[in-house]
Each structure stands twice: as structure tokens, then as C-alpha cells.
Protein backbone atom coordinates (compact mmCIF):
# COMPACT_ATOMS: atom_id res chain seq x y z
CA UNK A 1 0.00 0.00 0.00
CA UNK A 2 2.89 2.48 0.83
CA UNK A 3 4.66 1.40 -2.45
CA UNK A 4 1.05 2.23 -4.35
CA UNK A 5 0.63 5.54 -2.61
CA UNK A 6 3.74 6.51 -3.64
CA UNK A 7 4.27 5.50 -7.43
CA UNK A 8 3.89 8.15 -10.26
CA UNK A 9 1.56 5.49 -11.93
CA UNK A 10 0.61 3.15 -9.24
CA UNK A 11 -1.35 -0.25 -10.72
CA UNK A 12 -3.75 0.35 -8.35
CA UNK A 13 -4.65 3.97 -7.65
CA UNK A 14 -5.77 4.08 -3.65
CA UNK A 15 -6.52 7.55 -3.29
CA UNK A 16 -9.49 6.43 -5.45
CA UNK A 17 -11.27 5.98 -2.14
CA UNK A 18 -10.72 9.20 -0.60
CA UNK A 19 -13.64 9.83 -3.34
CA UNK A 20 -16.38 9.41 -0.97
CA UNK A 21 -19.28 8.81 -4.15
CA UNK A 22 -16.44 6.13 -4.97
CA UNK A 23 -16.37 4.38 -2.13
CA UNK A 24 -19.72 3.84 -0.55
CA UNK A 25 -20.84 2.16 -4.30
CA UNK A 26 -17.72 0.19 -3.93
CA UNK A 27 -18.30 -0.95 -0.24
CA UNK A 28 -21.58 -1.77 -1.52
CA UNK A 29 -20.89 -3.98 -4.16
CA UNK A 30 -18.68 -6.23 -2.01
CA UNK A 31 -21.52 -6.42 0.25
CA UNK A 32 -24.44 -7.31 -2.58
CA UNK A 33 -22.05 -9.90 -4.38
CA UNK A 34 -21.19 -11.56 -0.93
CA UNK A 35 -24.76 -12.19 -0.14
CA UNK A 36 -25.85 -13.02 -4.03
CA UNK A 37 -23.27 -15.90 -4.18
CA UNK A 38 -24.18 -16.49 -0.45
CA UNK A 39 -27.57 -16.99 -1.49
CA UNK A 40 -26.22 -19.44 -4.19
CA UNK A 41 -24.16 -21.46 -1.71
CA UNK A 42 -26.84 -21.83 0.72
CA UNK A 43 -29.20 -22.87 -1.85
CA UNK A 44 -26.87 -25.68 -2.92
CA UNK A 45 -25.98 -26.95 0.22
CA UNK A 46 -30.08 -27.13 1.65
CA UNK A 47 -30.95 -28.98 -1.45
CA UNK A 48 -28.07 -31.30 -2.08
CA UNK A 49 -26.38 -32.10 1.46
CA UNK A 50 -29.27 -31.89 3.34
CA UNK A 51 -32.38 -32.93 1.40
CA UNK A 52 -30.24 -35.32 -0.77
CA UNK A 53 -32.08 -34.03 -4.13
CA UNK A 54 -31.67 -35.04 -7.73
CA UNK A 55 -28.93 -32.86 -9.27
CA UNK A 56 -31.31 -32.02 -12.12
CA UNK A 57 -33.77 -30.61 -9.50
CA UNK A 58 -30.84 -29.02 -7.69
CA UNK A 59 -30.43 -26.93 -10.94
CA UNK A 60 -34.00 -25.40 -11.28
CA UNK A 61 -33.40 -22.53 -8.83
CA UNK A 62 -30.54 -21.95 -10.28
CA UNK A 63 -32.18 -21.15 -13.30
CA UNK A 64 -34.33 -18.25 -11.73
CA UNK A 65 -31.08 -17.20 -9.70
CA UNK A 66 -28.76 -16.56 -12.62
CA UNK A 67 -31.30 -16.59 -15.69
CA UNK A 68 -32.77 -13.32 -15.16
CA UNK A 69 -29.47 -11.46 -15.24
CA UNK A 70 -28.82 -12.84 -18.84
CA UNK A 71 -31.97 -11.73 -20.09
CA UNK A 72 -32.15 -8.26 -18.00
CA UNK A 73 -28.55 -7.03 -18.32
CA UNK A 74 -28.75 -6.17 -21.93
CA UNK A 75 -31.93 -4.37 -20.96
CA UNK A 76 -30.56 -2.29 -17.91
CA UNK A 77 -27.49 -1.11 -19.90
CA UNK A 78 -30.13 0.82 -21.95
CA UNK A 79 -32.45 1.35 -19.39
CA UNK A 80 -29.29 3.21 -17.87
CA UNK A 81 -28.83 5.80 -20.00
CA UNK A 82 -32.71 6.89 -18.98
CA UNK A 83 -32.18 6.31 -15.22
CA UNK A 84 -30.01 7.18 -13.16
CA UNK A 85 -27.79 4.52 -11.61
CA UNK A 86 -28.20 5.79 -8.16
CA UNK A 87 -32.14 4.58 -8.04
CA UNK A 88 -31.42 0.84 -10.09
CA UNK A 89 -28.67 -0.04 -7.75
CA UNK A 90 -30.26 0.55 -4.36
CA UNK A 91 -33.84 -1.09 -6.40
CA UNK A 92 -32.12 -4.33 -7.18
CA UNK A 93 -30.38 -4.41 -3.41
CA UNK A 94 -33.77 -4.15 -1.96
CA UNK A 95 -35.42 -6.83 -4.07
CA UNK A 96 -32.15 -8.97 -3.45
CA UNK A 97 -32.89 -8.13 0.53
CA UNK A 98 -36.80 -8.99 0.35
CA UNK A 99 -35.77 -12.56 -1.77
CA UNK A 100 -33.26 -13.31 0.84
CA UNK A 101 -35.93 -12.83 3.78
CA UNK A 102 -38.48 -14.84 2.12
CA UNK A 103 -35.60 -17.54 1.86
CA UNK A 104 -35.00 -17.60 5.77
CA UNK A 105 -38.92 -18.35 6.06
CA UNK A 106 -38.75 -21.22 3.88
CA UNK A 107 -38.98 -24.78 5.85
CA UNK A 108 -35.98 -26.70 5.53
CA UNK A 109 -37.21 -30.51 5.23
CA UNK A 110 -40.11 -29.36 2.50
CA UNK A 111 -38.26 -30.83 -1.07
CA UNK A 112 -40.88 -28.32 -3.19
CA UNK A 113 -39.36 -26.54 -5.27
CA UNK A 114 -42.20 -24.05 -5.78
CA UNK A 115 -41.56 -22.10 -2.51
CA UNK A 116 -37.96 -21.20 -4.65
CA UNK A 117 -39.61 -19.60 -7.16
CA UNK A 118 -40.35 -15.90 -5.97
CA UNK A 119 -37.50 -15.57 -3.70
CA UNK A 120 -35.02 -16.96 -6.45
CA UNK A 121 -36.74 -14.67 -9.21
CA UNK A 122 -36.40 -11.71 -6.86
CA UNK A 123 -33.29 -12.07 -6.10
CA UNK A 124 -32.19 -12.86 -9.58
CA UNK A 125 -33.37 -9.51 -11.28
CA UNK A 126 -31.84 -7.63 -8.43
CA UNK A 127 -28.38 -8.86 -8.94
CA UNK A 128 -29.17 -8.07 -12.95
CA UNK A 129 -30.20 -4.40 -11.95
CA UNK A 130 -27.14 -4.43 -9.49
CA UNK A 131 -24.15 -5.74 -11.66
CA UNK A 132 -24.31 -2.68 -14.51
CA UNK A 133 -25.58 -0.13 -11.85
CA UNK A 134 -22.53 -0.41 -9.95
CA UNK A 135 -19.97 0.20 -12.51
CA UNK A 136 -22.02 3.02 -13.39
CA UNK A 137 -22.07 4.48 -10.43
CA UNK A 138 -18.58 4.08 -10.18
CA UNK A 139 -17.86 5.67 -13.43
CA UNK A 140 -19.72 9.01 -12.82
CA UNK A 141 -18.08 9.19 -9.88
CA UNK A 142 -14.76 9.93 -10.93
CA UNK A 143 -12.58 12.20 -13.93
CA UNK A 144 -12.75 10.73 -17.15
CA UNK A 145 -9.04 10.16 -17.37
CA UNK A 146 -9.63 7.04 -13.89
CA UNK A 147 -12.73 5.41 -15.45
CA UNK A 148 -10.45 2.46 -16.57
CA UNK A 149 -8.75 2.58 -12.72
CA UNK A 150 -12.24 3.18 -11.42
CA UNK A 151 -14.06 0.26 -13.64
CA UNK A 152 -11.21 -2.59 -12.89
CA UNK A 153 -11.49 -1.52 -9.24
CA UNK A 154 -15.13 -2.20 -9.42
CA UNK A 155 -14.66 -5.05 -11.00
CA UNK A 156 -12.02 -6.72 -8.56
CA UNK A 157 -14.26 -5.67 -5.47
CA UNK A 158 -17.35 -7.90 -7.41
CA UNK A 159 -14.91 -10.30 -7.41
CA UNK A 160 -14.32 -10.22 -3.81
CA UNK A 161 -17.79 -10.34 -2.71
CA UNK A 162 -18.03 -13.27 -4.69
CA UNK A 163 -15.39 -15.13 -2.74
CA UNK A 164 -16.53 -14.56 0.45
CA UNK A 165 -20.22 -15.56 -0.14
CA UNK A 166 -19.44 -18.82 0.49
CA UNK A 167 -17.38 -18.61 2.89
CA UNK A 168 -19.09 -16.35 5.54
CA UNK A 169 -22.13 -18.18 4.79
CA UNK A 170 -20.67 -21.90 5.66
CA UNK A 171 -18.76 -19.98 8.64
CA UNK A 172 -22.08 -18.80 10.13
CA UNK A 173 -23.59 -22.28 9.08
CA UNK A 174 -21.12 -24.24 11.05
CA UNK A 175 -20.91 -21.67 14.02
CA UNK A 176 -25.01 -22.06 14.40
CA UNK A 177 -24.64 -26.12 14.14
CA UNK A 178 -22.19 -26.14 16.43
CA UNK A 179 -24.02 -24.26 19.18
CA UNK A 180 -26.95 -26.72 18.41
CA UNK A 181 -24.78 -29.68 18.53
CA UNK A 182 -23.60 -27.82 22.40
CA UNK A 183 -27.06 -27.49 23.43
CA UNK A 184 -27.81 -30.67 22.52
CA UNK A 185 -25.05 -32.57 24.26
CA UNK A 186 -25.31 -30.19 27.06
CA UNK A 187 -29.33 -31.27 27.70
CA UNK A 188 -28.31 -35.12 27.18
CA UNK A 189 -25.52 -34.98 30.01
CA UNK A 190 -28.13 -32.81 32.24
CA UNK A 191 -30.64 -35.53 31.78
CA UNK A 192 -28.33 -38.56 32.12
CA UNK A 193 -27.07 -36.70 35.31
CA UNK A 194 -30.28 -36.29 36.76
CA UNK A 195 -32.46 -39.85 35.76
CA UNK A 196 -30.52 -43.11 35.59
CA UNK A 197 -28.96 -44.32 32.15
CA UNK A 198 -31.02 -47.63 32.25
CA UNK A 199 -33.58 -47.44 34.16
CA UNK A 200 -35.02 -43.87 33.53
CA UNK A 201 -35.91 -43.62 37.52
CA UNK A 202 -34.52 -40.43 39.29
CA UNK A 203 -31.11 -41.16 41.31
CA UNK A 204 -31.63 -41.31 44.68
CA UNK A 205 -28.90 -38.83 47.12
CA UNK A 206 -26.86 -41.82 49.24
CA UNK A 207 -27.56 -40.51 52.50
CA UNK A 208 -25.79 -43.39 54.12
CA UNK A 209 -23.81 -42.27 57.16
């Protein structure tokens, strides 16, 4: 960081974040890709590790995840020179949120697929109205002569958020299991301490002299 600060040219210009309409969009999109992918992850691992589904049916959500952004993106680059990126990006963040919420509410052991669809869907077209908005935002925020700094920035902070998706969502999985797994072991010793192993009568104080 000292050696970027102080080259002529540096590779990767840091005082790009001293830009305050820089860095809150940039913050931002770390945040949005982390809990897209997240979403992704956690989708995976509820229908293949835990309800042991088909591959094929592990795919469908997947579909409503990712296909919207194929379909929308081309659509939001134009729709961008109409509106201003400032009111797509937070739009597709809170659709992203409200999918996300409705996924939480889902129940675990149900194998429907059906209770995917309008969580998946709304996430989906928020990360498509998030992925261009971003960049944009980025771009009008500083001189012309840093858009290419600005947009590869942007780019490599996406890129972060996507890599730690996954892994601060299986972090928080396997912190939340294991506090089950300690409750649960904790309330089997407490019982086996206070009824006997075998017989399931209560254990009698020896109040022999």
C-alpha cells in the first residue's frame, strides 16, 4: 500500500477511495455480491447435502437465480442511460434483501421446489439491476481520465464479494450447528445426570452415614 501511494503510476490507484461517491458504491458492491453468491451457496448446500435431491432438480433454482441477469442485463445497460444509476442499484439491493428474507422463512425438510420460485426470481433480477448499476455508479463518480482505474477496481471488489459468499455463509452455518450440537449434548448430560442411564428412575442422594 505504501509502495502504491507513492508511485507516479501506481497499478492500483488508492486515493481512489478518498472519493467518498467512490467508495460507498464500492463498499456496496462487495456487500451485494457476498450475499448473491451467499444466497447461491446456501441454496446448494439445503438442497443437495441436506435434502439429498436429484442434481437435475438441484439446478432449477438456479435457473431463476442466474437466468434473469442474462436476459435483463442487456436491458438495464439501456435502461441506464434513462435512469439514473443511483435509483437501479439501491432497487435491485432491496429486491435482493426482500428474496433473501423470504428464503430464511422457507422450511428446511419441505423438497418443493415451488416455494424457490419468488425468492429466487427476486433475487435474480436484483443482482441483474445491481451488476451494470454499480460500474455506473462508479464511473460518474470519478474524472474521465480514472474510469479504466475506477471500472477494474469495481470489478475486482465484485470479485471479492463473490469469494466470500461462500465462505461467511458456511462460517455462520457451522458456528449455528455447532451451538446446536452444544445445546444438545449439554441437555443429554443434564438428563443422564439427573435420571438413571437404564432405568429412567430419578437417582436417589446416598444418604448413608
Amino acid at each position: 500500500m505504501v509502495a502504491e501511494l507513492g508511485a507516479k503510476s501506481p497499478i492500483f490507484d488508492l486515493t481512489l477511495f478518498r472519493n467518498r461517491p467512490f467508495t460507498v458504491p464500492s463498499v456496496v458492491a462487495v456487500i451485494g455480491m457476498l450475499a448473491f453468491l451467499g444466497a447461491c451457496f446456501a441454496t446448494s448446500m439445503w438442497l443437495g447435502p441436506v435434502q439429498h435431491q436429484d442434481p437435475l432438480r438441484v439446478a432449477v433454482p438456479f435457473l431463476l437465480l442466474q437466468g434473469p441477469a442474462f436476459v435483463l442485463i442487456p436491458a438495464v445497460s439501456r435502461l441506464l442511460h434513462r435512469v439514473a444509476p443511483t435509483w437501479l442499484l439501491p432497487s435491485g439491493f432491496v429486491l435482493m434483501s426482500v428474496g433473501c428474507l423470504l428464503c430464511t422463512r422457507l422450511d428446511v425438510t419441505d423438497p418443493d421446489l415451488s416455494a424457490f420460485v419468488v425468492p429466487d426470481l427476486l433475487i435474480g433480477v436484483g443482482f441483474a439491476l445491481c451488476v451494470s448499476s454499480v460500474t455506473a455508479v462508479a464511473l460518474d463518480s470519478v474524472p474521465p481520465q480514472l474510469a479504466g482505474m475506477a471500472s477494474a477496481t469495481t470489478n475486482m471488489l465484485r470479485e471479492l464479494g463473490f469469494a466470500l459468499g461462500p465462505v461467511v455463509v458456511g462460517a455462520v452455518a457451522l458456528a449455528r450447528r455447532e451451538r446446536r450440537s452444544r445445546r444438545t449434548w449439554t441437555a443429554r448430560t443434564c438428563r443422564r445426570t439427573t435420571w438413571g442411564p437404564r432405568t429412567g428412575s430419578p437417582r436417589r442422594e446416598d444418604r448413608s452415614p
